[in-house]
N, C-alpha and C. Protein backbone atom coordinates (compact mmCIF):
# COMPACT_ATOMS: atom_id res chain seq x y z
N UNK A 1 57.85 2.01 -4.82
CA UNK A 1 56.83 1.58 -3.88
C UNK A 1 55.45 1.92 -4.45
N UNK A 2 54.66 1.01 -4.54
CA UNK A 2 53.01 1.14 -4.82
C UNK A 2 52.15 1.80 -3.80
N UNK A 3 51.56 2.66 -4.47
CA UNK A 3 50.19 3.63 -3.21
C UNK A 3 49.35 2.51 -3.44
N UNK A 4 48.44 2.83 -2.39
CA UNK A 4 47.14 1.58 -1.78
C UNK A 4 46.06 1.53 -3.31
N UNK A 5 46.12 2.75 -4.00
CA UNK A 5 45.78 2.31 -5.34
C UNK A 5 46.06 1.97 -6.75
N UNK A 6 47.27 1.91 -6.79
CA UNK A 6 48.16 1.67 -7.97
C UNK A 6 48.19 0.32 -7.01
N UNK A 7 48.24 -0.31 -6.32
CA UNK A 7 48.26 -1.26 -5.71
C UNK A 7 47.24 -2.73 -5.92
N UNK A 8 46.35 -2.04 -5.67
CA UNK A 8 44.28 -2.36 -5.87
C UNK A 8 44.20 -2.60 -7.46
N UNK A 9 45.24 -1.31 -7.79
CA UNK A 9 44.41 -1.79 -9.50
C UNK A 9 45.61 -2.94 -10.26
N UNK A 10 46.65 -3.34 -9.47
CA UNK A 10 47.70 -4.13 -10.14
C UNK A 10 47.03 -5.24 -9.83
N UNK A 11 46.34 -5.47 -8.41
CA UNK A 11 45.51 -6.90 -7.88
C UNK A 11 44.14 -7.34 -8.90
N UNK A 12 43.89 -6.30 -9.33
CA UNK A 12 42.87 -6.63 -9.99
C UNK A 12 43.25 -6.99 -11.43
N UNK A 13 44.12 -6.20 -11.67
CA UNK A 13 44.51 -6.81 -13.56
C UNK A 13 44.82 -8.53 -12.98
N UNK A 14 45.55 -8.63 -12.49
CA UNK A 14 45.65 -10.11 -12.00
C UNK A 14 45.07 -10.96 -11.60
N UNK A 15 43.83 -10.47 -11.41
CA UNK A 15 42.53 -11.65 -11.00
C UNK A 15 42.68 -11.48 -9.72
N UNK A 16 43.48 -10.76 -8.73
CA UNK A 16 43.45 -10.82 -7.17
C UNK A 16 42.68 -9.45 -6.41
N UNK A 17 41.92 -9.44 -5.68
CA UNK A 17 41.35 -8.41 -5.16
C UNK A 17 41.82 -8.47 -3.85
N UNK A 18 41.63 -7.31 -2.83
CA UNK A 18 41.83 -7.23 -1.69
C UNK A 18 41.09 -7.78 -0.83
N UNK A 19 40.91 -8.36 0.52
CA UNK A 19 40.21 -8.64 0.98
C UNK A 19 38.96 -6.98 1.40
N UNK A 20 39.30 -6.30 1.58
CA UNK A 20 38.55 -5.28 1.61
C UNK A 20 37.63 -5.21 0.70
N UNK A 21 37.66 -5.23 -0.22
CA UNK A 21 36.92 -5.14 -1.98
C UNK A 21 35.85 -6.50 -1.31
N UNK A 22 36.56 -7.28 -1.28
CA UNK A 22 35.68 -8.35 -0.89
C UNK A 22 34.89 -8.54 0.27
N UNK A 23 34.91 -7.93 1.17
CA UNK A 23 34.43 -7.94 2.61
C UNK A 23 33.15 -8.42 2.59
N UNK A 24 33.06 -8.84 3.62
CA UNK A 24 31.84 -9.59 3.53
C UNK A 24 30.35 -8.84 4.01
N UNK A 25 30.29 -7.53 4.40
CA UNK A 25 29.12 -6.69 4.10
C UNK A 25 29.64 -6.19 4.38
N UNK A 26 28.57 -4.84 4.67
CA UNK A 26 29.29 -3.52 5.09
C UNK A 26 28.73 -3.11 6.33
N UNK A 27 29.46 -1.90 6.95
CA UNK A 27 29.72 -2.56 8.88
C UNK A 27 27.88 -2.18 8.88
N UNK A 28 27.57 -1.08 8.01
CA UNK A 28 26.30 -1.21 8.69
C UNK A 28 25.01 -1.76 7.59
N UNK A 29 24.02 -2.34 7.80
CA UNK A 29 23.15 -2.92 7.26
C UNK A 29 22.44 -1.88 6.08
N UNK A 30 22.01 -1.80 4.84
CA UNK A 30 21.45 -0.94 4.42
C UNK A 30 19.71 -1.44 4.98
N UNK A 31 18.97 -0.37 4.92
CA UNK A 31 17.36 -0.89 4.58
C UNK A 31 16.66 -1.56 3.62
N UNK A 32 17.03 -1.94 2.88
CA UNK A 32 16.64 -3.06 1.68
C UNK A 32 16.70 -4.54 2.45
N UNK A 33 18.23 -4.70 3.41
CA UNK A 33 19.03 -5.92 3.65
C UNK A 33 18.38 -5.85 5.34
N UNK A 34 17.84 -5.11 5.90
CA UNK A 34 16.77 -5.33 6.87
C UNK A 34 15.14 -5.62 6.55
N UNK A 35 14.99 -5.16 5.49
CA UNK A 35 13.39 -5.19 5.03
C UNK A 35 13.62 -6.93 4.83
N UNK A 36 14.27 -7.21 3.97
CA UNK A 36 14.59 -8.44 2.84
C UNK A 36 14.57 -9.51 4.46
N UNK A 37 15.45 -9.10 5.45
CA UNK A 37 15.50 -10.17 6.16
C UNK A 37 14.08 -10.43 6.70
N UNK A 38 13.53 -9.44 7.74
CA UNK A 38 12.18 -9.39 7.95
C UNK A 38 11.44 -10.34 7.45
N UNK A 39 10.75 -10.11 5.69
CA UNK A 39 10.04 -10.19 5.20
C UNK A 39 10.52 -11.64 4.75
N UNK A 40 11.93 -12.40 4.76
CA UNK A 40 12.36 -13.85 5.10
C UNK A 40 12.07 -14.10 6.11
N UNK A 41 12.61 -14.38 7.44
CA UNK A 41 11.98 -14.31 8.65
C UNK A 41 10.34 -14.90 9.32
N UNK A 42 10.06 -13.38 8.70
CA UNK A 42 7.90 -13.45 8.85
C UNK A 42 7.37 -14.35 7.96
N UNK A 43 8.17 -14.60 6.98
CA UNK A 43 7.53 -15.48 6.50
C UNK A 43 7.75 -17.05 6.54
N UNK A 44 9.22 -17.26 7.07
CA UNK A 44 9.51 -18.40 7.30
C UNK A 44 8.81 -19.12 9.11
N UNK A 45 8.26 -17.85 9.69
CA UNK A 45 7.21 -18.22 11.09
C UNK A 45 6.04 -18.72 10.43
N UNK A 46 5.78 -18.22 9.39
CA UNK A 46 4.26 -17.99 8.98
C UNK A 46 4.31 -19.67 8.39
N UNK A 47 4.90 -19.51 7.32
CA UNK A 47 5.09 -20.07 6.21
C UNK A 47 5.73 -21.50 6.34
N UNK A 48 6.78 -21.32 7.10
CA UNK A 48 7.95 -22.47 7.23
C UNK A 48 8.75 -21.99 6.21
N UNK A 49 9.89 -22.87 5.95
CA UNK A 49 11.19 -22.82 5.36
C UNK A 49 10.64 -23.07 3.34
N UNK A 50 9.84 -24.51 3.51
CA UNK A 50 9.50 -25.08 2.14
C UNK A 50 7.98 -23.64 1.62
N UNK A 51 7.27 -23.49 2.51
CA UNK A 51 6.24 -22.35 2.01
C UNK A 51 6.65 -21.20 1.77
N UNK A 52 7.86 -20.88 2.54
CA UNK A 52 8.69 -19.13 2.30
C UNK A 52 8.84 -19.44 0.38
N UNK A 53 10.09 -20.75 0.76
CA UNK A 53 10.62 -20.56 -0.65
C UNK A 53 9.65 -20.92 -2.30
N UNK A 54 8.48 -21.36 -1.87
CA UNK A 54 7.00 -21.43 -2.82
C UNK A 54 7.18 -20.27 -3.21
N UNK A 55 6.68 -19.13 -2.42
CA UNK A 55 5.70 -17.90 -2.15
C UNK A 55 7.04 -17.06 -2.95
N UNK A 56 7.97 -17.22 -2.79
CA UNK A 56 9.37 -16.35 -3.30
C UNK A 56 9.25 -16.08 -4.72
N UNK A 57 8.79 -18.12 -5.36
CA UNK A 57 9.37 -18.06 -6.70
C UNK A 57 8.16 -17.27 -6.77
N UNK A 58 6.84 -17.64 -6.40
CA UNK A 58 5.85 -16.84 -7.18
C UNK A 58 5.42 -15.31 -6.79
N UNK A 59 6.22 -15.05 -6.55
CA UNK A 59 6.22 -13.38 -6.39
C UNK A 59 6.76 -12.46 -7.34
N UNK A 60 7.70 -13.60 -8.01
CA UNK A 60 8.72 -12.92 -8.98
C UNK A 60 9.57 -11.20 -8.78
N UNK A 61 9.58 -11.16 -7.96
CA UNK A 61 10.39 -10.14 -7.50
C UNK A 61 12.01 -10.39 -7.56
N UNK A 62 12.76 -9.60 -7.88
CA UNK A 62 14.13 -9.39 -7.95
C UNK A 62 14.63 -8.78 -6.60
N UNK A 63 13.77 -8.07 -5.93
CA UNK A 63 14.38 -7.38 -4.53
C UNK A 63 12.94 -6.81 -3.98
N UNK A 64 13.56 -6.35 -2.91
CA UNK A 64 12.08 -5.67 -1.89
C UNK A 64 12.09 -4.18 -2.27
N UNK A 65 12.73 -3.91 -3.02
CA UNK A 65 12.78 -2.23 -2.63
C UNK A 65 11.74 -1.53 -2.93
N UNK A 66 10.75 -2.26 -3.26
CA UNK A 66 9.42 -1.53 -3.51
C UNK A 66 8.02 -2.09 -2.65
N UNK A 67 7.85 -1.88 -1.75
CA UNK A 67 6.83 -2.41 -0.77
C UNK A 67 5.67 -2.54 -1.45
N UNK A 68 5.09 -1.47 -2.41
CA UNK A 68 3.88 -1.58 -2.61
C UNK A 68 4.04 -2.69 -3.29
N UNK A 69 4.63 -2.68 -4.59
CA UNK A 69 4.51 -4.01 -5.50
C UNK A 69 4.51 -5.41 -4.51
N UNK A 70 5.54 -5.48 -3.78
CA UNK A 70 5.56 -6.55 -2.78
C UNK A 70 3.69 -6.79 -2.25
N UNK A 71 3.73 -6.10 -1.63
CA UNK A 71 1.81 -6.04 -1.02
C UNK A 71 1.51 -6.35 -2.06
N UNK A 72 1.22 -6.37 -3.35
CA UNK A 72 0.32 -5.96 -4.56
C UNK A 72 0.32 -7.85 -4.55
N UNK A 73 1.50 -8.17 -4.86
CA UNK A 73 2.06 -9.73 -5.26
C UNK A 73 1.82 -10.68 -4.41
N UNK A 74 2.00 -10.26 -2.77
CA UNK A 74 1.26 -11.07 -1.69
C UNK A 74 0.09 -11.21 -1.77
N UNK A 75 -1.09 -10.08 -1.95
CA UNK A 75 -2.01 -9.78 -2.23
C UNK A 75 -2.82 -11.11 -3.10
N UNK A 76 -2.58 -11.03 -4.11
CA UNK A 76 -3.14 -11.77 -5.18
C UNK A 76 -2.65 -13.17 -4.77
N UNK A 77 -1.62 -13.37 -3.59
CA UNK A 77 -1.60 -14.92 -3.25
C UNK A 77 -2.31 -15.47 -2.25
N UNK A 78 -1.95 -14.19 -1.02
CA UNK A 78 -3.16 -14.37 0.10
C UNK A 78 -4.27 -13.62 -0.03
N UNK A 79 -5.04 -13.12 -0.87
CA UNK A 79 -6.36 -12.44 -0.16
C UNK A 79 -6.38 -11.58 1.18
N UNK A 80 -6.90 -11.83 2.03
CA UNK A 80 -7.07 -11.31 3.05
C UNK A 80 -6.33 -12.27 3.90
N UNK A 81 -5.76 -13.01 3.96
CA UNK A 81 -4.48 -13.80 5.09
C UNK A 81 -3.19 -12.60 5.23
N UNK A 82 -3.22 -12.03 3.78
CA UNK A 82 -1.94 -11.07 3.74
C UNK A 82 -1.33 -10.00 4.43
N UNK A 83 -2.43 -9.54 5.33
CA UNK A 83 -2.43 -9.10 6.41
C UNK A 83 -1.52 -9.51 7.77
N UNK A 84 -2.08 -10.41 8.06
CA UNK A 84 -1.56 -11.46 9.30
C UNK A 84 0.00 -11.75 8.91
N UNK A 85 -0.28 -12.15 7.26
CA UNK A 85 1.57 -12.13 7.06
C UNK A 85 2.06 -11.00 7.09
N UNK A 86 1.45 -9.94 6.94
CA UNK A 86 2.45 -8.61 6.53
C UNK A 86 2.65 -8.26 8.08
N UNK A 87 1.95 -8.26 9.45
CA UNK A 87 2.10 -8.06 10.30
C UNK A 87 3.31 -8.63 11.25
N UNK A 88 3.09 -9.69 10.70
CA UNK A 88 4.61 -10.60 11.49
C UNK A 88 6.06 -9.94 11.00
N UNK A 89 6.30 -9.53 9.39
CA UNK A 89 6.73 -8.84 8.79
C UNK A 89 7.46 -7.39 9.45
N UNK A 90 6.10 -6.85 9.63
CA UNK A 90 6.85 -5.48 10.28
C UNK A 90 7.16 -5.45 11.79
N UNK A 91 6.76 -6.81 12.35
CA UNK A 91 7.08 -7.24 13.59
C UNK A 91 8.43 -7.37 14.02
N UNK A 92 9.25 -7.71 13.13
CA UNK A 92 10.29 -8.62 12.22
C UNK A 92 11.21 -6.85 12.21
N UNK A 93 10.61 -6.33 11.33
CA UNK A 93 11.49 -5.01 10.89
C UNK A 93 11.84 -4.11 11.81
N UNK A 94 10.34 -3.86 12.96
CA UNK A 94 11.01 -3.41 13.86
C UNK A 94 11.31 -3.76 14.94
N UNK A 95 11.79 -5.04 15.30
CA UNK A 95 12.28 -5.69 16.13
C UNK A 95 14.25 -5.42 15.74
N UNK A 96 14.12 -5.68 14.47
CA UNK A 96 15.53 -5.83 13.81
C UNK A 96 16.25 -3.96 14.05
N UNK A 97 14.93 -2.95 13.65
CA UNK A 97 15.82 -1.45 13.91
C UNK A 97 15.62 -1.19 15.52
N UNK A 98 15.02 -2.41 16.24
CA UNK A 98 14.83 -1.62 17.48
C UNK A 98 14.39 -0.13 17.77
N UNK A 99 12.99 -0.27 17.04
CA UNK A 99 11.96 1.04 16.85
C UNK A 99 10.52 0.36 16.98
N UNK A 100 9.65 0.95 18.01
CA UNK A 100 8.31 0.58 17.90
C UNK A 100 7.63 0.98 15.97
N UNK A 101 6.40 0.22 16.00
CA UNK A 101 5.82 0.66 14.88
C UNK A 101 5.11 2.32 14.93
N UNK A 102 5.34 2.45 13.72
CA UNK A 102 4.96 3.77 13.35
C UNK A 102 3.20 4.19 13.87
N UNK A 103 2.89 5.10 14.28
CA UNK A 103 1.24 4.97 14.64
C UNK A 103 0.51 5.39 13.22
N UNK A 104 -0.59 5.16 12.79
CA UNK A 104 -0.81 5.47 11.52
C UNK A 104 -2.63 4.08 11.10
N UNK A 105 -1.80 2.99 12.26
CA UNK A 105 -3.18 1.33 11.59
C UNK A 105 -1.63 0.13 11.17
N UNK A 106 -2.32 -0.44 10.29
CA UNK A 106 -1.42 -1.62 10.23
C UNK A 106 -1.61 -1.56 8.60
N UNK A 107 -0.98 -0.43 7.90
CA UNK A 107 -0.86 -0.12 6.32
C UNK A 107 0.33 -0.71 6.22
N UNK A 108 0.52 -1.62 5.34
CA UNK A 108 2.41 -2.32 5.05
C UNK A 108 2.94 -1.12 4.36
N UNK A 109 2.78 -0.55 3.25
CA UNK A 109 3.36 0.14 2.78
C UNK A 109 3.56 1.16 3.66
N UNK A 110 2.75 1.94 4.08
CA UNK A 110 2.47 2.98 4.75
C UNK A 110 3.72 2.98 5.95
N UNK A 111 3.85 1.57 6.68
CA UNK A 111 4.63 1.40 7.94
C UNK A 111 6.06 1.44 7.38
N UNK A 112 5.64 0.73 6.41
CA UNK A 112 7.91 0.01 5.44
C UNK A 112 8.24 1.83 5.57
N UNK A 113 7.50 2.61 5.09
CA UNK A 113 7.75 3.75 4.31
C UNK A 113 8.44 4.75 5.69
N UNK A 114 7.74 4.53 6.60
CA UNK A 114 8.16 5.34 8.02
C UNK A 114 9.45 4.38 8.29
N UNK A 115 9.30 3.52 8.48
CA UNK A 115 10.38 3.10 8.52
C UNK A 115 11.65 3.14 7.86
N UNK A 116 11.77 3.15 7.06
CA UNK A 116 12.58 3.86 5.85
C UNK A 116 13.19 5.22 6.11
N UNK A 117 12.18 6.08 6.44
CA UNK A 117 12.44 7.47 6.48
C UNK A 117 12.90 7.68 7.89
N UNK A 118 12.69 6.57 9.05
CA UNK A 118 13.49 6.92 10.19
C UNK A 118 15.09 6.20 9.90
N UNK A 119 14.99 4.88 9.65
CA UNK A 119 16.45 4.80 8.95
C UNK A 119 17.40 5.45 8.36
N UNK A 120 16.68 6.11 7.15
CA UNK A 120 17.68 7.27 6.92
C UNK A 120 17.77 8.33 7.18
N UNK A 121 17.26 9.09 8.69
CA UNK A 121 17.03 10.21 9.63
C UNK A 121 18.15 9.72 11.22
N UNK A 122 18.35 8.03 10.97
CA UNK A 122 19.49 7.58 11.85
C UNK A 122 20.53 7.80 11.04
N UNK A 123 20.49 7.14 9.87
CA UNK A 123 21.87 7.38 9.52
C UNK A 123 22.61 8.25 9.20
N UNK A 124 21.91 9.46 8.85
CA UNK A 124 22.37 10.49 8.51
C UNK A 124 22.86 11.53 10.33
N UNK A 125 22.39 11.27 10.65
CA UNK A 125 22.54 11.44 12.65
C UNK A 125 23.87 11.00 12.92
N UNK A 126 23.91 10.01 12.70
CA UNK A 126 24.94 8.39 13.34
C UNK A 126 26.60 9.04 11.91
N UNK A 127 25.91 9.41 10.84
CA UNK A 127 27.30 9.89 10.12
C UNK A 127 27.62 11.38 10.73
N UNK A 128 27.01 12.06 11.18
CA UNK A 128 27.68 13.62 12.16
C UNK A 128 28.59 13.32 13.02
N UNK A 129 28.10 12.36 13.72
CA UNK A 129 28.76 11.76 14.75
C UNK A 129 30.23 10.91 14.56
C-alpha cells in the first residue's frame, strides 16, 4: 500500500498530479493577490477595461509587491491625476479587507504599507485560532 506521499511522488513521475497540488488557490487570499486585484479593479473604474490594459503594458511591472515602484511608474504616466487613481485603488483594498483606511493623509505607499502590516497582524491572529 502507498502513503499519501510515495503516492504524490509516483503521480508526478507520471505526468499526473493531485488535484490538491493543483487547487485552484489557496483558501485564503495572500496580500499581493488583494493589492493586484484592487489596483485591477481601480483602475478598470478609472480607466475602463482597454485603458487598464494600456497603463499595465506600460508600467512594466512583473507584480505589485512593491508599492513604491508602482507609484513611481503611475507617476511618470499620470502626473498629478495619479492621485485620484491611487485613491480609488485603496478604496478597492480596503473595501476587499473590510478595514477602514489607515489615518496618516492619502500617501499610497504609506496606506498599501498599513495595510499590509494589518494583514499580516490578522493572519497571524486567525492562525492561533
Amino acid at each position: 500500500m502507498l502513503t499519501a506521499t510515495t503516492e504524490a511522488e509516483t503521480l508526478r513521475k507520471h505526468g499526473e498530479y493531485e488535484l490538491q497540488e493543483l487547487g485552484t488557490a489557496r483558501s485564503k487570499p495572500e496580500f499581493e493577490d488583494l493589492l493586484s486585484d484592487a489596483i485591477s479593479q481601480g483602475m478598470q473604474k478609472v480607466l475602463g477595461a482597454g485603458g487598464t490594459q494600456a497603463i499595465m503594458y506600460h508600467l512594466h511591472l512583473p507584480d505589485f509587491g512593491n508599492p513604491k515602484r508602482f507609484h513611481e511608474r503611475l507617476s511618470a504616466i499620470f502626473g498629478p491625476g495619479t492621485e485620484s487613481l491611487e485613491r480609488v485603488i485603496l478604496q478597492n483594498l480596503h473595501e476587499s479587507m473590510r478595514v477602514r483606511p489607515a489615518s496618516g493623509g492619502s500617501d499610497f505607499v504609506a496606506q498599501v504599507e498599513a495595510a499590509r502590516k494589518w494583514f499580516a497582524a490578522e493572519a497571524k491572529l486567525s492562525a492561533r485560532h
